[in-house]
Protein backbone atom coordinates (compact mmCIF):
# COMPACT_ATOMS: atom_id res chain seq x y z
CA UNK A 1 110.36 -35.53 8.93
CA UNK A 2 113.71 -33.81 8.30
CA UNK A 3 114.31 -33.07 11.75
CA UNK A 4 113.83 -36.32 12.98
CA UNK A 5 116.51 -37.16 10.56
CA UNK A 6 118.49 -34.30 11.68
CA UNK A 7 118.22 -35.46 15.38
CA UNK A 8 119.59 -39.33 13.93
CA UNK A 9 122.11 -37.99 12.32
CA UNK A 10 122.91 -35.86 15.35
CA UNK A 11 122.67 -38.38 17.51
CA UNK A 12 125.20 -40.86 15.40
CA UNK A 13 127.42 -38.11 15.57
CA UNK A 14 127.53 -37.77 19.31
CA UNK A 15 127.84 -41.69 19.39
CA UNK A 16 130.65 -41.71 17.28
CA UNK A 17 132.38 -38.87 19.03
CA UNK A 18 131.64 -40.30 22.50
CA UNK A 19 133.10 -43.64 21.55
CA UNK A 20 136.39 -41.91 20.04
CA UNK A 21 136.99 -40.22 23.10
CA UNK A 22 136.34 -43.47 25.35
CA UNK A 23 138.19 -45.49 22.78
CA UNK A 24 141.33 -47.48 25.00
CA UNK A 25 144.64 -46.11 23.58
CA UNK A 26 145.46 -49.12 22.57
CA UNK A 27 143.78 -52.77 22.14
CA UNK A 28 146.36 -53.52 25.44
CA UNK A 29 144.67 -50.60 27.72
CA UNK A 30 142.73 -53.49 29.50
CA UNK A 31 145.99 -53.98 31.16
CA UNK A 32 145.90 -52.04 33.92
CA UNK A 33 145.80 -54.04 37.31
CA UNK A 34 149.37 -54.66 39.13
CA UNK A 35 150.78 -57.76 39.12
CA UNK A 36 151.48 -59.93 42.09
CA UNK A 37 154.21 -59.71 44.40
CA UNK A 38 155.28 -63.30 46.50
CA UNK A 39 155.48 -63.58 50.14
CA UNK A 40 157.96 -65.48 51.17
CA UNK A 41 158.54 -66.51 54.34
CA UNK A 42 162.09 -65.64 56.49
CA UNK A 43 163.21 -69.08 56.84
CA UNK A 44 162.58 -70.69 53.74
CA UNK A 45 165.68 -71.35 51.57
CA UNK A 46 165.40 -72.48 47.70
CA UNK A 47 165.72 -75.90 46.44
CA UNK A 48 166.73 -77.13 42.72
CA UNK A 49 163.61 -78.89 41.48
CA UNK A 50 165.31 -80.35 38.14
CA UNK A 51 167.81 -79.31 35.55
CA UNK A 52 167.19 -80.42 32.30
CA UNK A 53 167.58 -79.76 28.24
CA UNK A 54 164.47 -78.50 26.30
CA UNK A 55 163.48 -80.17 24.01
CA UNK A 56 165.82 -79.37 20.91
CA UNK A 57 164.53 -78.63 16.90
CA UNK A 58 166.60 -81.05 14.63
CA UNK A 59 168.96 -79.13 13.07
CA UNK A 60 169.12 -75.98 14.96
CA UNK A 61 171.51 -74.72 17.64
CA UNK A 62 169.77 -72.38 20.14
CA UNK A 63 172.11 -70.16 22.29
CA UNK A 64 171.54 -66.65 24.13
CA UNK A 65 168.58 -68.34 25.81
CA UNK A 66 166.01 -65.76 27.33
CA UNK A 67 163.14 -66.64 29.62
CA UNK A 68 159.95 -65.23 31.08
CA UNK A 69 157.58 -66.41 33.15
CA UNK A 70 154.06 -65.38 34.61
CA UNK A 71 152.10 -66.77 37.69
CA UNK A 72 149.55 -68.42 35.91
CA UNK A 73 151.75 -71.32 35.00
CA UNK A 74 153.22 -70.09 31.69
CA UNK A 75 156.38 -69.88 30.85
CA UNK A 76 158.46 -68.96 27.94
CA UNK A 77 162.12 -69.40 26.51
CA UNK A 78 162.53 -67.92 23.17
CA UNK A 79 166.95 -68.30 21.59
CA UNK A 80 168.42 -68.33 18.60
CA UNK A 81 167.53 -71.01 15.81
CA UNK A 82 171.32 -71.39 13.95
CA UNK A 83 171.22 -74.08 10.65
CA UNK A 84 173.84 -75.02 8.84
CA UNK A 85 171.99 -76.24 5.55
CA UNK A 86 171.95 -73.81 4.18
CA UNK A 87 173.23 -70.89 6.88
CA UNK A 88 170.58 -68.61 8.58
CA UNK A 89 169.57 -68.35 12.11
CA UNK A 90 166.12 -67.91 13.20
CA UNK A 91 164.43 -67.59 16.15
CA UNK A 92 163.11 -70.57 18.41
CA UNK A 93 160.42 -69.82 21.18
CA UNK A 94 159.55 -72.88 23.91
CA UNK A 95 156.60 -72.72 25.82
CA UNK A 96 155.58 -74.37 29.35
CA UNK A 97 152.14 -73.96 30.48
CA UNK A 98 152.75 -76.02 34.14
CA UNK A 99 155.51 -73.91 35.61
CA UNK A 100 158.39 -75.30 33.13
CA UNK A 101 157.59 -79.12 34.26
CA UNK A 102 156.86 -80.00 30.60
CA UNK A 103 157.74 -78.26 27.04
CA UNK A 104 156.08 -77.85 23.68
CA UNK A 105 158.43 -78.14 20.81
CA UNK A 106 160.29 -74.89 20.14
CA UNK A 107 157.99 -73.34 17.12
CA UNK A 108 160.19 -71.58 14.42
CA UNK A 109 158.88 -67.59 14.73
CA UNK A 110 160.83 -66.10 11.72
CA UNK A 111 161.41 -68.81 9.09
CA UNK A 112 163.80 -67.10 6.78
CA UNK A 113 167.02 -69.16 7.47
CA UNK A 114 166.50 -70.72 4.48
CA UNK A 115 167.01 -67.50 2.61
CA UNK A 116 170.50 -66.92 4.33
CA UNK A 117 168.99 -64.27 6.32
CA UNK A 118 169.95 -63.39 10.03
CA UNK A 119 167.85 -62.79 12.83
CA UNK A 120 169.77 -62.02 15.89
CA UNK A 121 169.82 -61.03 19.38
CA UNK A 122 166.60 -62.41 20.57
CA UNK A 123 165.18 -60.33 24.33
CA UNK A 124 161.93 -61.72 25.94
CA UNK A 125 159.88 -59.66 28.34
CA UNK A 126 156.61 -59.95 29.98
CA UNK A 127 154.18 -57.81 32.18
CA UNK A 128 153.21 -61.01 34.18
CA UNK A 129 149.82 -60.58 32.90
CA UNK A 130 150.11 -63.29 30.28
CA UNK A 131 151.38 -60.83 27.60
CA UNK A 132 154.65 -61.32 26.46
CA UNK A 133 157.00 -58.97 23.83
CA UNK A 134 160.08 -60.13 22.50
CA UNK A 135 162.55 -58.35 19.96
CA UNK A 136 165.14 -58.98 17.74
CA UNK A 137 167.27 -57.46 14.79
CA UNK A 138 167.83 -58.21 11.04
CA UNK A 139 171.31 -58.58 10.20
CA UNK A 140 171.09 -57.22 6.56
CA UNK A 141 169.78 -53.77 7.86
CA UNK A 142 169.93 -53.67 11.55
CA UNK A 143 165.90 -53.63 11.66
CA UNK A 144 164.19 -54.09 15.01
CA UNK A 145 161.67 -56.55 15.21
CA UNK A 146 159.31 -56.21 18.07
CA UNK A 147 156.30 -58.44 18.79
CA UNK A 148 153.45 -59.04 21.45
CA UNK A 149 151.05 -61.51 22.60
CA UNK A 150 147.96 -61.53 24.16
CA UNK A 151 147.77 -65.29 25.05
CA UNK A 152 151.14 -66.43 26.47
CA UNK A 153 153.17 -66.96 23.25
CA UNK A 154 150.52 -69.05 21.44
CA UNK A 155 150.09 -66.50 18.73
CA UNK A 156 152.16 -63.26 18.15
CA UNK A 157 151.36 -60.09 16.62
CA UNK A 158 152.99 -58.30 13.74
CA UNK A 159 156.03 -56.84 13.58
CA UNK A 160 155.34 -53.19 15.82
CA UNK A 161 156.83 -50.25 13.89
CA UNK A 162 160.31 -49.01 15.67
CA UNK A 163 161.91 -46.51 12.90
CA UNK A 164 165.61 -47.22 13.15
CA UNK A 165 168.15 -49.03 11.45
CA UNK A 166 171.80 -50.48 12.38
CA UNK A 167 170.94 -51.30 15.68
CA UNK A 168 172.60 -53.86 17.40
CA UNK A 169 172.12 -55.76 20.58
CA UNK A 170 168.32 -54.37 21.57
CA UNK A 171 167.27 -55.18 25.13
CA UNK A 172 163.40 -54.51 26.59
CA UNK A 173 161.74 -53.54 29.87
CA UNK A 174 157.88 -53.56 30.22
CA UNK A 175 157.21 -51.04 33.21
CA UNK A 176 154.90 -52.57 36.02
CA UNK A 177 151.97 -51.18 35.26
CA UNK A 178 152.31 -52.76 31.80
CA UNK A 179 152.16 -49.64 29.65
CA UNK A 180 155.26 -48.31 28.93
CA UNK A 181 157.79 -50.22 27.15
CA UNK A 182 161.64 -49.05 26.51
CA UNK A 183 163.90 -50.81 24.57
CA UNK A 184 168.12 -49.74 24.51
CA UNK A 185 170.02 -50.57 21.63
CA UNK A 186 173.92 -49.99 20.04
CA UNK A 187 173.58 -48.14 17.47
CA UNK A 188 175.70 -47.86 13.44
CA UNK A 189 175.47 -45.37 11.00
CA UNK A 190 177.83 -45.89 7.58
CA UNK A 191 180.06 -42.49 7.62
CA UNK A 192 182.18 -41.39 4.40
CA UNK A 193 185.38 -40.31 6.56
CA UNK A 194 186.89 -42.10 9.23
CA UNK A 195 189.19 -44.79 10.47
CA UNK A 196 188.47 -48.32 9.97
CA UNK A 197 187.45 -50.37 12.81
CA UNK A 198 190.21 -53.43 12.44
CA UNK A 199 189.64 -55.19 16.32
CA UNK A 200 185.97 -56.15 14.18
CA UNK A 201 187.67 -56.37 10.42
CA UNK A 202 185.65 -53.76 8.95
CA UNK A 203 186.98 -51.88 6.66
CA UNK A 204 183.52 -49.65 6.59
CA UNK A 205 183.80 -46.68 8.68
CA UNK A 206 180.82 -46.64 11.49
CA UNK A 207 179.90 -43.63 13.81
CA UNK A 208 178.38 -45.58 16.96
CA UNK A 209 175.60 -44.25 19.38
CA UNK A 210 173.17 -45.77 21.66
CA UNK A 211 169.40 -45.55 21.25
CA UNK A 212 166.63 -45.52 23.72
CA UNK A 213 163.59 -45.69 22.52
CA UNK A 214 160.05 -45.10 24.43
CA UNK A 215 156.44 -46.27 24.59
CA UNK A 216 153.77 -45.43 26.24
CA UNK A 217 150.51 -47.27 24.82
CA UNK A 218 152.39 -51.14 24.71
CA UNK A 219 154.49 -50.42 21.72
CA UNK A 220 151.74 -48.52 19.48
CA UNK A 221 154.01 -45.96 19.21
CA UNK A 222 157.70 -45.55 19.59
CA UNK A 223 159.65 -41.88 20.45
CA UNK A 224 163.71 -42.31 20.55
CA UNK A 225 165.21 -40.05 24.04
CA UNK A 226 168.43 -38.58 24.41
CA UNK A 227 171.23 -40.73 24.41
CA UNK A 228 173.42 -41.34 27.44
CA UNK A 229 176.56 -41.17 25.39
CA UNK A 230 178.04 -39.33 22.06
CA UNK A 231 180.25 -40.71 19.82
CA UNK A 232 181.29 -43.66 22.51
CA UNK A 233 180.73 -47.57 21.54
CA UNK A 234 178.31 -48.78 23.72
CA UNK A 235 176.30 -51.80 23.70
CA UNK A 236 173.31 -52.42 26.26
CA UNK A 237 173.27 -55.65 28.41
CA UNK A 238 169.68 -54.60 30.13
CA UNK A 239 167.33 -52.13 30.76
CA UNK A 240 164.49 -51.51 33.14
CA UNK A 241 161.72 -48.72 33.99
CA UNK A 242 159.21 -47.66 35.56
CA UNK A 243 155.54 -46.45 35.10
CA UNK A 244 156.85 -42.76 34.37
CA UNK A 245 160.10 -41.46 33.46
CA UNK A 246 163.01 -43.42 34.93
CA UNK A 247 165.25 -45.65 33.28
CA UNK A 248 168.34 -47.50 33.83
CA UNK A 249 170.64 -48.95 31.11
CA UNK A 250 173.87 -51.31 32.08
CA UNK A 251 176.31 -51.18 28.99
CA UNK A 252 180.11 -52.12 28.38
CA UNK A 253 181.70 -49.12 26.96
CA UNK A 254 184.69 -49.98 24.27
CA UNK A 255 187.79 -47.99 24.74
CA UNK A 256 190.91 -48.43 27.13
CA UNK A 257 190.05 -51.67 28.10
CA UNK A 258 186.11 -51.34 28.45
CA UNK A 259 183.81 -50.16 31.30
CA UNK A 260 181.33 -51.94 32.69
CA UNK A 261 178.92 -48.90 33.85
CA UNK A 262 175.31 -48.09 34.88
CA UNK A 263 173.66 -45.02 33.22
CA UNK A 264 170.20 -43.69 34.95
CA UNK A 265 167.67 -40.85 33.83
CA UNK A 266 164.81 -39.56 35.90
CA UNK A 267 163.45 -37.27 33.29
CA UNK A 268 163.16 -39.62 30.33
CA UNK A 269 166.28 -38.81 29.24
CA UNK A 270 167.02 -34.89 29.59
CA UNK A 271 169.61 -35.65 31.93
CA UNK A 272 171.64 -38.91 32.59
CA UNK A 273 174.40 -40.21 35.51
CA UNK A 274 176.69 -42.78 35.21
CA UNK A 275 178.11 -45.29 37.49
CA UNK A 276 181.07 -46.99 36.68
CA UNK A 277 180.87 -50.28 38.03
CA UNK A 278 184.41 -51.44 36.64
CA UNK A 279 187.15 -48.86 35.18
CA UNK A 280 188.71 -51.39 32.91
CA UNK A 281 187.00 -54.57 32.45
CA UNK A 282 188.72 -56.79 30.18
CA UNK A 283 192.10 -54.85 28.93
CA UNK A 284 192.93 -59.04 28.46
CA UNK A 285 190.91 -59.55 25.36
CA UNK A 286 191.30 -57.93 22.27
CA UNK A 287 187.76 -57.31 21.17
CA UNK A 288 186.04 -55.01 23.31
CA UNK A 289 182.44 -56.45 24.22
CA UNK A 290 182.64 -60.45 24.28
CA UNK A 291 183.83 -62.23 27.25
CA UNK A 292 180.16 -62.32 28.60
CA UNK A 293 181.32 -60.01 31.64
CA UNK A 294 178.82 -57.95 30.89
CA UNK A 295 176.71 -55.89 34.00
CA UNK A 296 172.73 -56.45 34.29
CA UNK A 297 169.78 -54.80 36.00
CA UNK A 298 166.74 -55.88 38.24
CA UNK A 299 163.90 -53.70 39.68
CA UNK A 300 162.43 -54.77 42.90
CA UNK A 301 158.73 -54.14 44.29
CA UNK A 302 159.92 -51.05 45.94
CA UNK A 303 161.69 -49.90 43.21
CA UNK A 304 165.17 -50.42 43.87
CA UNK A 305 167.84 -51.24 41.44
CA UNK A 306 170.01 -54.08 41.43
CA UNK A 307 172.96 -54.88 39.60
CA UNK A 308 175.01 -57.86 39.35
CA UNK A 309 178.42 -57.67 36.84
CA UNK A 310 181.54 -59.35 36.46
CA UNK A 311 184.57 -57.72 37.84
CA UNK A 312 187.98 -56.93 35.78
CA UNK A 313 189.53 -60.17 34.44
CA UNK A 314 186.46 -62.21 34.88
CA UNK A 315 187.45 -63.22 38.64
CA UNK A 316 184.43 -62.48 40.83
CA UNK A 317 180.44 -61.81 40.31
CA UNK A 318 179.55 -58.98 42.45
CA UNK A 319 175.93 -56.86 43.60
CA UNK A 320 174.83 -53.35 44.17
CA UNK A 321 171.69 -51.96 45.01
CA UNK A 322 170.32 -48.72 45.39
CA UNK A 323 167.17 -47.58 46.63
CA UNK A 324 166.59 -43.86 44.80
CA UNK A 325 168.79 -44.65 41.88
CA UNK A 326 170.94 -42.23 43.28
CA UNK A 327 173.17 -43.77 45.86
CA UNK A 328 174.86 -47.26 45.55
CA UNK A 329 175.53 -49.62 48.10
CA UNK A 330 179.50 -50.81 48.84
CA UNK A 331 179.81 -54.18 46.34
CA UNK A 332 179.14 -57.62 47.61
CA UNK A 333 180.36 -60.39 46.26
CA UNK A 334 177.87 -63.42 44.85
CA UNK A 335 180.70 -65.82 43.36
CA UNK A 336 183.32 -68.77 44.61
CA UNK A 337 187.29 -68.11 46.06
CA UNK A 338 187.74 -71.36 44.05
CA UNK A 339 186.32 -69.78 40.92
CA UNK A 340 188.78 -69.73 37.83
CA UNK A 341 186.59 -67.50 35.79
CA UNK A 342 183.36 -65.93 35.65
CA UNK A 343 181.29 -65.35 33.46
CA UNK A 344 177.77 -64.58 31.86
CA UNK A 345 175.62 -62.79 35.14
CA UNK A 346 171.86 -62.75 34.86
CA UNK A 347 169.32 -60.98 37.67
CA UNK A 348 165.51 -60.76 37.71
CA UNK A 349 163.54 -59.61 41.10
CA UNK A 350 160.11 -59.62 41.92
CA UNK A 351 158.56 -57.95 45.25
CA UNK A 352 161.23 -58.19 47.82
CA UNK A 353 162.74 -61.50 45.86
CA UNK A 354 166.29 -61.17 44.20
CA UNK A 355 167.72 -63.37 42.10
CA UNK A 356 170.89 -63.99 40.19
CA UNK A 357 172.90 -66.42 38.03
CA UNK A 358 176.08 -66.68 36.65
CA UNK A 359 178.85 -69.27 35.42
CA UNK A 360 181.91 -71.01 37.12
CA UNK A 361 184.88 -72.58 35.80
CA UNK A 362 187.43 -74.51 37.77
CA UNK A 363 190.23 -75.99 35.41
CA UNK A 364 188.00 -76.82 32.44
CA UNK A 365 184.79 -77.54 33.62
CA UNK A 366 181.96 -75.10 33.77
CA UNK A 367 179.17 -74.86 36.46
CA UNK A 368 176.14 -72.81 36.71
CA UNK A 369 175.73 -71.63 40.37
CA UNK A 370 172.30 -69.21 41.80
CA UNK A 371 172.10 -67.06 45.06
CA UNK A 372 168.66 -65.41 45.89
CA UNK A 373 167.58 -63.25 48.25
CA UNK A 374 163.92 -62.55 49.88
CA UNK A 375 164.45 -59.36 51.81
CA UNK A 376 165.57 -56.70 48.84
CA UNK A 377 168.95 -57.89 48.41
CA UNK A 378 169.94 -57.20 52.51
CA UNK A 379 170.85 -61.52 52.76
CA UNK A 380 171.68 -64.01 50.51
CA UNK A 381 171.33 -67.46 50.27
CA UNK A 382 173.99 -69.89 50.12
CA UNK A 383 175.23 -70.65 46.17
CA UNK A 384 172.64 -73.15 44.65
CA UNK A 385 175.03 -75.47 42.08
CA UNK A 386 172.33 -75.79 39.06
CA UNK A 387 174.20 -78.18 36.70
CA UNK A 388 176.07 -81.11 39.10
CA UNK A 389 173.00 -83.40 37.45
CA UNK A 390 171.76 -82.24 34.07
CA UNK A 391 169.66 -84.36 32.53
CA UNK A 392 170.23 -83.93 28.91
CA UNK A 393 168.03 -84.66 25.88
CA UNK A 394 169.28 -88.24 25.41
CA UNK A 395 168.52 -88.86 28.93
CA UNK A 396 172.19 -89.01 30.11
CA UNK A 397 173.12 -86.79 33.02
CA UNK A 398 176.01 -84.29 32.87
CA UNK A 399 177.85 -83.03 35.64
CA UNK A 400 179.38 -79.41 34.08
CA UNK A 401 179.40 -78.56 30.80
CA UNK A 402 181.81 -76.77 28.02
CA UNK A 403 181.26 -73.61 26.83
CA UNK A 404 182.42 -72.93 22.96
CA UNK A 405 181.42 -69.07 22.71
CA UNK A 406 182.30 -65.48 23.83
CA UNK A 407 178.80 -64.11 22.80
CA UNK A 408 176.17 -66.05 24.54
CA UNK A 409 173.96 -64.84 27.38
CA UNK A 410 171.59 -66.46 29.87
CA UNK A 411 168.64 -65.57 32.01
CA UNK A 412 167.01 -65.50 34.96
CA UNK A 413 163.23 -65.32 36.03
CA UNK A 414 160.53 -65.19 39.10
CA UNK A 415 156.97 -66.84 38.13
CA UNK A 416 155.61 -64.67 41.06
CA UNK A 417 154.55 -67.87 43.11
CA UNK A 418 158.00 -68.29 44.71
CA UNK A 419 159.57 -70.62 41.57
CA UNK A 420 162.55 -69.19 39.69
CA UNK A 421 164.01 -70.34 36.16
CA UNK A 422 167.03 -70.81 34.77
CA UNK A 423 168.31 -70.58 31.53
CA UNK A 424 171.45 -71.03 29.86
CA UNK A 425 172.92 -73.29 26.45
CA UNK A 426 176.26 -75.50 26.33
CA UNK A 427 178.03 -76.89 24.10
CA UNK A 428 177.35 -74.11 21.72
CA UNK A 429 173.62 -74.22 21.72
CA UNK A 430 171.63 -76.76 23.99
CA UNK A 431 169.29 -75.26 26.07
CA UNK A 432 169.30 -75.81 29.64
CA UNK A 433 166.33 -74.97 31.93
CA UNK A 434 166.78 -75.62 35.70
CA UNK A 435 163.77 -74.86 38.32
CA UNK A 436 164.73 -73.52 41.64
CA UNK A 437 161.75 -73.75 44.52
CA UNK A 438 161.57 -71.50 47.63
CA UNK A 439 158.86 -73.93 48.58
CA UNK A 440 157.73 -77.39 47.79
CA UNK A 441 154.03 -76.32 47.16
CA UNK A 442 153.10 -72.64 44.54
CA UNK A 443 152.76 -69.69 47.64
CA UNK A 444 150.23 -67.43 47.65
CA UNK A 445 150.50 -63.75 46.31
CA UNK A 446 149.48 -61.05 47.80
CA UNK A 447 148.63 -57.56 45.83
C-alpha cells in the first residue's frame, strides 16, 4: 500500500515538473506565427477613401493622436483626454472593427482627471495579431504605464511593471515576431548641485539621460540597456526592433540649436552609432524640443530602416533608408517647393509598403499631405492632399485646418491588406482619421 502511494506521489511530482518546464513563458507565448505582409501590385497608386473627425467625448480635447491597425479589420486610435472642469488629462482610446469605416465612442482608460492628475504622452503599438500595448507616463512621478490586450482594445490588462521614474516622452516597438518589446524614454533625476534649467522655468536642477528598456516575454519582464548618450538631453520620437538585438532610436538632442539624429545598436546596447540627420535643427526657437520637427523610424519586411524628419527651419520633409543599419542612402525629399513650413512627420511600413505623413502650411492654412511607396522606399507616389474635404463632427466640411500647439504628434499606419490610416488633431484637439486605399477592394496577403 505505501508504495503505491509512493509511486502517486511520484508520479504528481513528475506531472508537476513536466508541466513547469512546458509552461509558455508567458500567457502571450501563443504568439508566435508572422504576420502578413501585402502584395501590392506595380501599378496601383493610393486613393483617399474619406477624411473625417472621430467621434469626440464631451468635454475632452484629444491631441497627439496615435493609431494601430491589424488585418483583421481592427483598428485603434488611443490620444490624450484634456478637461477643463476641473484640470486633468486622461487618456481616450477609439476603436474600429471594419477597417476605420465606423467608430465606437472613445472609452476613458485612466479616469483620474478628476483628481487633477496627468497622464501624458500616450504611444500605441501592435503585433498585427490582434494584441495591442500602449504606454503612457504619470506626471506627478514620471511613472510608466504600460498595458496589453488580447482582444483588440476591448479589455486591457494591468498596468505591466517597468521600474523607473521621471521619464518623459516613452515611445514602443513590438518586434515582428511579437515577443520582444522595447520602449525609449527621456529620462530626469532631481540633483542637489547644478544650474537651473530657465528655457523650461525650472528652478529644480535635473541630470537628463535616456532609457531603453527591454523585453523579451511581451512585457513580463523589463531589463533597462545602455544608454546611447550621457549627460545629453535627449528625448525619443520612435523606436523600432527586431526579433533579437537591434534597435534604432530617432531623438532631438537639446544643445546648440538641437540635432535631429538616429542612434542604432546591434548588440542590445553594448555599442551604439549615431547618425546625424540635421546638425542644427531649430537654432529659431527658443525651447529646444517643440516645433514638431522631430525625426521618426519605420522597419520594412526586409528589415530596412526608414526615416523621415524635418530639415533645419522646418522647410522640407525628407527620407533615408538603409538596408544593414549601417549605411544611409543620399536624402530625398517627400514635401512641397510651395511649402511655408513643415511640420509633424509620421512613417509606418509593412512588407515592401512605405508610408509617410506630415503637415503643410502655405500663408496660414495647414494641410495634411501622404506619399507611399510599394517597392522599399526605391519610388514614391505622388503627394496625396488628406484634408482639402474634412468632414468634421458637425457634418460641415473643412478645407485646412489651424494648428494651436508646438507639442502634438500624429501617426501613420498599414492594416496589412493594402489600407493605410491617418491620424492627426486640429484646432487643439479634434481628431482626424483619413483612409488612404491602394485598392478599391481588401488584397490578399501572402506569408
Amino acid at each position: 500500500m505505501r508504495f503505491k502511494k509512493d509511486l502517486v506521489v511520484l508520479f504528481l511530482i513528475i506531472s508537476a515538473l513536466t508541466i513547469w518546464f512546458l509552461r509558455p513563458s508567458s500567457p502571450w507565448a501563443e504568439v508566435t506565427s508572422p504576420s502578413p505582409f501585402p502584395s501590392v501590385p506595380q501599378e496601383t497608386q493610393p486613393a483617399l477613401v474619406c477624411s473625417r473627425q472621430i467621434p469626440p467625448l464631451a468635454g475632452f480635447i484629444s491631441p497627439k493622436p496615435v493609431v494601430a491597425a491589424d488585418p483583421t479589420g481592427n483598428v485603434l486610435i488611443v490620444a490624450h483626454g484634456f478637461t477643463n472642469a476641473p484640470l486633468g488629462s486622461d487618456i481616450l482610446v477609439w476603436r474600429s472593427n471594419d477597417r476605420g469605416e465606423t467608430w465606437t465612442p472613445p472609452v476613458n482608460l485612466t479616469h483620474q482627471a478628476q483628481d487633477g492628475e496627468i497622464f501624458f504622452d500616450p504611444w500605441l503599438e501592435t503585433d498585427r495579431r490582434g494584441h495591442y500595448y500602449f504606454i503612457h507616463v504619470l506626471r506627478s512621478d514620471g511613472r510608466p504605464f504600460l498595458r496589453r490586450s488580447k482582444d483588440s482594445g476591448q479589455t486591457w490588462s494591468s498596468v505591466l511593471p517597468i521600474e523607473w521614474k521621471s521619464c518623459d516622452r516613452p515611445v514602443l516597438s513590438v518586434s515582428s515576431n511579437g515577443r520582444r518589446l522595447v520602449v525609449a524614454s527621456s529620462l530626469g533625476e532631481i540633483v542637489d548641485h547644478g544650474p537651473a534649467d530657465h528655457t523650461r522655468n525650472q528652478s529644480t536642477n535635473f541630470r537628463f539621460s535616456s532609457g531603453i528598456f527591454n523585453s523579451q516575454d511581451y512585457g513580463d519582464s523589463w531589463n533597462k540597456v545602455s544608454s546611447p548618450f550621457d549627460a545629453e538631453h535627449a528625448i525619443p520620437f520612435s523606436v523600432v526592433c527586431n526579433d533579437e538585438d537591434a534597435i534604432a532610436v530617432s531623438w532631438i538632442v537639446a544643445g546648440h540649436g538641437s540635432r535631429s539624429v538616429v542612434t542604432v545598436t546591434t548588440n542590445s546596447g553594448k555599442t551604439w552609432t549615431t547618425t546625424t540627420l540635421v546638425e542644427s535643427l531649430q537654432p529659431d526657437r527658443q525651447h529646444p524640443f517643440n516645433g514638431e520637427r522631430f525625426p521618426v523610424l519605420a522597419l520594412d519586411g526586409q528589415s530596412g530602416l526608414h526615416v523621415a524628419y524635418v530639415t533645419a527651419g522646418a522647410t522640407v520633409v525628407m527620407i533615408r533608408h538603409t538596408p544593414d543599419w549601417k549605411d544611409w542612402n543620399e536624402a530625398r525629399r517627400l514635401s512641397s517647393e510651395t511649402a511655408e513650413e513643415v511640420r509633424m512627420a509620421a512613417i509606418d511600413a509593412c512588407g515592401s509598403m512605405v508610408h509617410v505623413t506630415w503637415l503643410e502650411r502655405v500663408d496660414t492654412n495647414w494641410h495634411a499631405y501622404y506619399r507611399g511607396s510599394r517597392d522599399f522606399g526605391q519610388t514614391w507616389s505622388p503627394a496625396l492632399c488628406l484634408s482639402e474635404a474634412m468632414v468634421l463632427a458637425d457634418n460641415t466640411v473643412a478645407n485646412g485646418f489651424q494648428i494651436t500647439s508646438d507639442d502634438d504628434q500624429s501617426s501613420v499606419r498599414d492594416d496589412g491588406t493594402g489600407r493605410v490610416h491617418a491620424v492627426w488633431s486640429i484646432q487643439g484637439g479634434r481628431v482626424i482619421h483619413a483612409i488612404i486605399d491602394w485598392l478599391q477592394k481588401p488584397l490578399s496577403t501572402e506569408k
